[in-house]
Protein backbone atom coordinates (compact mmCIF):
# COMPACT_ATOMS: atom_id res chain seq x y z
CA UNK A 1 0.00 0.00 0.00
CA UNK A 2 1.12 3.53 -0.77
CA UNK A 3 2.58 5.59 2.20
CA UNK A 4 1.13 9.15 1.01
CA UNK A 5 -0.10 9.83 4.84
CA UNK A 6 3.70 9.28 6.11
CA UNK A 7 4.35 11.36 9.32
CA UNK A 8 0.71 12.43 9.45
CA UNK A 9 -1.50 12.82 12.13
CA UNK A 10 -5.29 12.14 11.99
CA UNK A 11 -8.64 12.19 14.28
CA UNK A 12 -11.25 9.73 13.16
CA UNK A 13 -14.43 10.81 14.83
CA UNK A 14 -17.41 7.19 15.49
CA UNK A 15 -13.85 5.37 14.25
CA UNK A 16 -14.21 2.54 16.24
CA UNK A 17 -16.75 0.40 13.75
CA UNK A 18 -17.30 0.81 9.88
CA UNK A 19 -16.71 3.11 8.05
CA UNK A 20 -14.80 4.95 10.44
CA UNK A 21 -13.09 1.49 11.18
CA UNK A 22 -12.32 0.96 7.63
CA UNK A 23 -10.58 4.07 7.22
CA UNK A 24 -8.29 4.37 10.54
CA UNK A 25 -6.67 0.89 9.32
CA UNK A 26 -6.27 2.49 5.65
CA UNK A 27 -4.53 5.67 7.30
CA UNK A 28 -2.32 3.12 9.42
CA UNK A 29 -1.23 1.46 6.81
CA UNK A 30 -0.23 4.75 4.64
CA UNK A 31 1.83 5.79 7.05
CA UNK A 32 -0.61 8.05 9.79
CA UNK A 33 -0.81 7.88 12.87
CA UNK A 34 -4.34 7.84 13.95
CA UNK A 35 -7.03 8.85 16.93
CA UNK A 36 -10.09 7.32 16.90
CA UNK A 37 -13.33 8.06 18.99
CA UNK A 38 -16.47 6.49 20.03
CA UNK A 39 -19.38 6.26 22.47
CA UNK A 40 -18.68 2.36 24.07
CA UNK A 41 -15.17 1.99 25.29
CA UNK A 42 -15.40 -1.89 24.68
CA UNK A 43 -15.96 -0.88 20.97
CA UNK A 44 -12.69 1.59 20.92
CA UNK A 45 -10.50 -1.41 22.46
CA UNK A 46 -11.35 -4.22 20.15
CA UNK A 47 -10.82 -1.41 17.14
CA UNK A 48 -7.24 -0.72 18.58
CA UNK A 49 -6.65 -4.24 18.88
CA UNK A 50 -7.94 -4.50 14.98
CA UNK A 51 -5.49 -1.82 13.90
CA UNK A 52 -3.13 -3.05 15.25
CA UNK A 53 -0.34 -0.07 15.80
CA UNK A 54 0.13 3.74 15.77
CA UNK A 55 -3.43 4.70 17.38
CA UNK A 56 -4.66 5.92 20.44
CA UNK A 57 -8.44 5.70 21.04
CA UNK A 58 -10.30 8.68 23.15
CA UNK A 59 -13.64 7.93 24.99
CA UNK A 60 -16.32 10.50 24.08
CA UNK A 61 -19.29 11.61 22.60
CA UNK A 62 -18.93 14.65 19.37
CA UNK A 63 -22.38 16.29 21.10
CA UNK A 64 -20.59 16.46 24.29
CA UNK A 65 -18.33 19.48 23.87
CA UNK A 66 -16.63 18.68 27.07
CA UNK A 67 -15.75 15.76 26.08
CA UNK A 68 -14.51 17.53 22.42
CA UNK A 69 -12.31 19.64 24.74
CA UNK A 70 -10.86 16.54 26.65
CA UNK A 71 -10.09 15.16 23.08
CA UNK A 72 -7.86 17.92 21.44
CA UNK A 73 -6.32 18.26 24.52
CA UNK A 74 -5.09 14.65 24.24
CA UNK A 75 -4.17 15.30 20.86
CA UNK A 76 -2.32 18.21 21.38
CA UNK A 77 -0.44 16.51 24.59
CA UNK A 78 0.58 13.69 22.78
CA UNK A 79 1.41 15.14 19.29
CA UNK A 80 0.69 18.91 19.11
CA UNK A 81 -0.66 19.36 15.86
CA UNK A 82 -3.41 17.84 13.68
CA UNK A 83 -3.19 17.45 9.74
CA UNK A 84 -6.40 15.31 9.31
CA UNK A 85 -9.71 15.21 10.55
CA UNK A 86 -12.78 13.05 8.93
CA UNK A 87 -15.39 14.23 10.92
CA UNK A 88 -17.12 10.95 10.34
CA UNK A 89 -19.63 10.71 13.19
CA UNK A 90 -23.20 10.61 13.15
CA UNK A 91 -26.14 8.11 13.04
CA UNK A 92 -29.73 8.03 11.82
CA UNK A 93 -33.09 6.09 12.24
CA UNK A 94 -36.52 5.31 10.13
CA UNK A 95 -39.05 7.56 11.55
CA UNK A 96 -42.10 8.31 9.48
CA UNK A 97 -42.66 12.27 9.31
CA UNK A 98 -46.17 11.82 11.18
CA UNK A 99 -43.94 9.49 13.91
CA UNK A 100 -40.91 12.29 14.47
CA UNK A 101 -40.71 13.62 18.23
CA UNK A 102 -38.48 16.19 19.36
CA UNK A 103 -36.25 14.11 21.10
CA UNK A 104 -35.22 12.42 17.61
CA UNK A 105 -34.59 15.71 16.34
CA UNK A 106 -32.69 16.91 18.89
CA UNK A 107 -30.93 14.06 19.09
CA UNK A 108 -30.05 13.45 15.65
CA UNK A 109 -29.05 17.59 14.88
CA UNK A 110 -27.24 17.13 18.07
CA UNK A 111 -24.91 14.08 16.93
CA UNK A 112 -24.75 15.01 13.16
CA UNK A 113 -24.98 19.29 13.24
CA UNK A 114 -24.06 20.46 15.94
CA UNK A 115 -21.05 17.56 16.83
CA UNK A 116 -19.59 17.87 13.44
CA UNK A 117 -19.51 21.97 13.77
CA UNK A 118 -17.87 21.63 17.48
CA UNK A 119 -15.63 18.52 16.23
CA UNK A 120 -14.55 21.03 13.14
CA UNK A 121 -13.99 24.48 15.13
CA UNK A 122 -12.51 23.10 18.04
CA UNK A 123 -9.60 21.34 15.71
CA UNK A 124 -9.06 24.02 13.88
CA UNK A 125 -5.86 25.48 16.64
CA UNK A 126 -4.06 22.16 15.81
CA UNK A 127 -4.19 22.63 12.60
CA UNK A 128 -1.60 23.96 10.19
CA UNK A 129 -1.54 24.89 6.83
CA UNK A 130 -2.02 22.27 4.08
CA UNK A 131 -4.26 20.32 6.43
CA UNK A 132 -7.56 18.45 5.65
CA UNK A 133 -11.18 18.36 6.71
CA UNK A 134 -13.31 15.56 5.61
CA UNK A 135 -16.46 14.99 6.54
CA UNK A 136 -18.79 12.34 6.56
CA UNK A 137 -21.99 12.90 4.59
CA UNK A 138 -24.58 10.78 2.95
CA UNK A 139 -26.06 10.22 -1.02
CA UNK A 140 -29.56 10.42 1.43
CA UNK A 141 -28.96 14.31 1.38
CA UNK A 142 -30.15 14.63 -2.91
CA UNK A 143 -32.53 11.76 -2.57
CA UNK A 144 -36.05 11.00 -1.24
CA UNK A 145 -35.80 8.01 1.01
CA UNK A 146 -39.03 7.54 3.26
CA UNK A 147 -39.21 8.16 6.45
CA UNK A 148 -35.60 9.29 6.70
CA UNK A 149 -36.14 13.01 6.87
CA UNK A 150 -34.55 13.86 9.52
CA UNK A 151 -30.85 12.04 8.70
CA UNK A 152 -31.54 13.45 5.04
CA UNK A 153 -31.40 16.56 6.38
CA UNK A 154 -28.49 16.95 8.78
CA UNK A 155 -26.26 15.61 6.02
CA UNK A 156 -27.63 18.55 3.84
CA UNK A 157 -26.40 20.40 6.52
CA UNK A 158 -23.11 19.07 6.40
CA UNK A 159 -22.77 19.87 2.46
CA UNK A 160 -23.53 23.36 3.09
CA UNK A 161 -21.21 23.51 6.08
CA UNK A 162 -18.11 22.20 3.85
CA UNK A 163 -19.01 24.85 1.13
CA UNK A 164 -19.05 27.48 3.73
CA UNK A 165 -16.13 26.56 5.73
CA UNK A 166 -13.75 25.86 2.40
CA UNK A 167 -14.35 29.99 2.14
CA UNK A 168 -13.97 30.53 5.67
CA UNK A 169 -10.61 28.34 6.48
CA UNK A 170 -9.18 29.44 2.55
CA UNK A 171 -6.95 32.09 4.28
CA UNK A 172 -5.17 29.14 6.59
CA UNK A 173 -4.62 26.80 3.47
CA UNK A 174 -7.37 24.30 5.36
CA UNK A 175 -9.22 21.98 2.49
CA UNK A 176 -12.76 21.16 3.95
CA UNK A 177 -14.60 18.38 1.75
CA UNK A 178 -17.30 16.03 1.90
CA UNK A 179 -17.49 11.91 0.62
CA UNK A 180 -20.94 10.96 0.80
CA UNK A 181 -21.38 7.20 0.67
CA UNK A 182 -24.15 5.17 -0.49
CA UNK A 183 -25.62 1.86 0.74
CA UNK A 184 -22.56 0.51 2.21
CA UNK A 185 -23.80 -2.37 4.99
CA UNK A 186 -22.13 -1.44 8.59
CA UNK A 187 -22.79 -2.68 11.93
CA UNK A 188 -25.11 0.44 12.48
CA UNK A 189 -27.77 -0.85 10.09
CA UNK A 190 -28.63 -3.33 13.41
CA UNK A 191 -26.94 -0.87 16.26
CA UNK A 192 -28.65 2.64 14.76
CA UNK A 193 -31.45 1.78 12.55
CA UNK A 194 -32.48 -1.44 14.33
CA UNK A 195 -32.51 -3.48 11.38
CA UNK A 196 -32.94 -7.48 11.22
CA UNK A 197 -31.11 -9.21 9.20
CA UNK A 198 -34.11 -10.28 6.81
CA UNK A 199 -34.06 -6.33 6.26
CA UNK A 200 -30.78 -5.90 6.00
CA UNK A 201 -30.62 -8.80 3.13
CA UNK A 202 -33.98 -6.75 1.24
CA UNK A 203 -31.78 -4.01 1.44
CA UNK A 204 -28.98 -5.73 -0.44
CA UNK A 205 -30.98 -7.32 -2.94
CA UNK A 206 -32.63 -3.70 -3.59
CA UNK A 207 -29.26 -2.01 -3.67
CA UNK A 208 -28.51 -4.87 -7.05
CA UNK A 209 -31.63 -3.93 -8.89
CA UNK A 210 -31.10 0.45 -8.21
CA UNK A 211 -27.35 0.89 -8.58
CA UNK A 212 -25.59 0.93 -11.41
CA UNK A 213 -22.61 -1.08 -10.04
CA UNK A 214 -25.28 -3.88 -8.85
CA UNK A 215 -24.13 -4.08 -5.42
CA UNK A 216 -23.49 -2.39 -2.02
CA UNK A 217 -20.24 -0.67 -1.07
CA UNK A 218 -17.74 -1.76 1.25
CA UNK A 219 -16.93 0.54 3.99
CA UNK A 220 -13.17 0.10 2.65
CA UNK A 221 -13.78 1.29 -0.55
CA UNK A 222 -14.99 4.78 0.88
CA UNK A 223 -11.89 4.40 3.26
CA UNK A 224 -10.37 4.91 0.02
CA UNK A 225 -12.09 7.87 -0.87
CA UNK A 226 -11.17 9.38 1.80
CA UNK A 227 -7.68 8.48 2.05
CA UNK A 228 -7.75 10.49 -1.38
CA UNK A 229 -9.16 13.82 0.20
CA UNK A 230 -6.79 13.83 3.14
CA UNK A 231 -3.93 13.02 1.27
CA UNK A 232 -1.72 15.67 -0.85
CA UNK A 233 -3.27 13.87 -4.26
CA UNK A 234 -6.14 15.97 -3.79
CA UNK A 235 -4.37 19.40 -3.28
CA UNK A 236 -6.08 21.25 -5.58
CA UNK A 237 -9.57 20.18 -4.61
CA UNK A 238 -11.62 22.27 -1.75
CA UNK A 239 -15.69 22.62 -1.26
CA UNK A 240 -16.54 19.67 -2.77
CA UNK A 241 -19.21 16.40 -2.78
CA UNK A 242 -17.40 13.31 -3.74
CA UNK A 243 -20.37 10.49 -3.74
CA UNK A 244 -18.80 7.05 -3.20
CA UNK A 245 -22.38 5.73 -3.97
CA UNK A 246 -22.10 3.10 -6.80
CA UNK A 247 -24.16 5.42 -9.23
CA UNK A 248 -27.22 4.95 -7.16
CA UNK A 249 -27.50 8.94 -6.42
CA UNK A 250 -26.16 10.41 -10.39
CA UNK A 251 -28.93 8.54 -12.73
């Protein structure tokens, strides 16, 4: 594997399973060093046992900004700078529009919004020119998937943060972009959206017939993706969408 994140150092936000997973043991192995948080301590040790070597995991919750605080101060005792961050945090759940309560608003905006604003500002005195922002959105954002509203709509949010904060961070040479994955089966499909396994095959067999590539993605194949927006290859790109989504969201 190619070392293009040599001598970097990277903060994986929910890295502890999927996606997040996926990509901590892709920066490892091109040459990062990596922290990685998550809400279940159990969950952070068996992902630094997975990885293997060069990563530090960091109790905490992104809506928590206490616990944001306690994690960039770890960050900055043990390494003193930050050139990566995929903000890639967040979860959703089915709720009907007639079905929503506050509390799933508030609790999704809380995880999704307002963690991935407070994950981003409160980063940003570690970081030094040249560095990279990637965040975490979703394909769910440009299309109509019922009863998914509210999800569909804090990664909208997200979009239109990264366009707004590539202006904002432009005079510190920061690169802010978003990968927005499509149907990619994680261990959130049971743990977030509470879905059985006879769903979660549907779901599959759905994904053939709708996406152009005729299958799901594999959380390490938008690891990959976003190797490519943290990394120097992608220097000259700022602001943008990348959908890692087999086709499903461009026809």
């Amino acid at each position: 594997m190619s070392q293009k994140l040599t001598g970097k150092i990277a903060l994986i936000t929910g890295g502890n399973s999927g996606i997040g997973l996926a990509t901590a043991k892709r920066f490892v192995a091109e040459g990062a060093y990596v922290f990685i948080t998550g809400r279940r301590q159990d969950g952070l040790d068996a992902a630094v046992k997975e990885i293997g070597e060069n990563v530090t995991a960091v109790q905490g919750d992104v809506s928590n900004l206490a616990d944001l605080d306690r994690l960039y101060a770890t960050i900055k005792e043990q390494k003193g700078r930050l050139d990566i961050l995929f903000a890639n945090a967040g979860g959703g759940e089915f709720v009907p529009l007639e079905q929503i309560t506050e509390a799933h608003f508030d609790k999704y905006f809380g995880i999704n919004v307002k963690g991935t604003l407070f994950t981003v500002q409160k980063a940003l005195p570690l970081m030094p020119a040249g560095g990279s922002i990637v965040i975490n959105g979703s394909m769910v954002s440009i299309k109509g998937i019922p009863a998914f509203s509210v999800y569909a709509a804090t990664k909208a949010a997200l979009r239109s943060f990264a366009r707004t904060w590539s202006v904002d961070l432009k005079d510190r040479q920061l690169r802010v972009n978003v990968v927005s994955p499509g149907t990619v089966i994680t261990p959130a499909y049971k743990t977030e959206l509470g879905m059985s396994d006879e769903q979660i095959e549907q779901m599959k067999a759905d994904t053939a017939t709708t996406t152009p590539l005729g299958r799901p993605g594999t959380p390490d194949e938008i690891a990959k993706a976003v190797s490519f927006l943290a990394s120097d290859e992608s220097s000259y790109i700022t602001g943008i969408e990348l959908f890692v989504d087999g086709g499903t969201a461009q026809i």
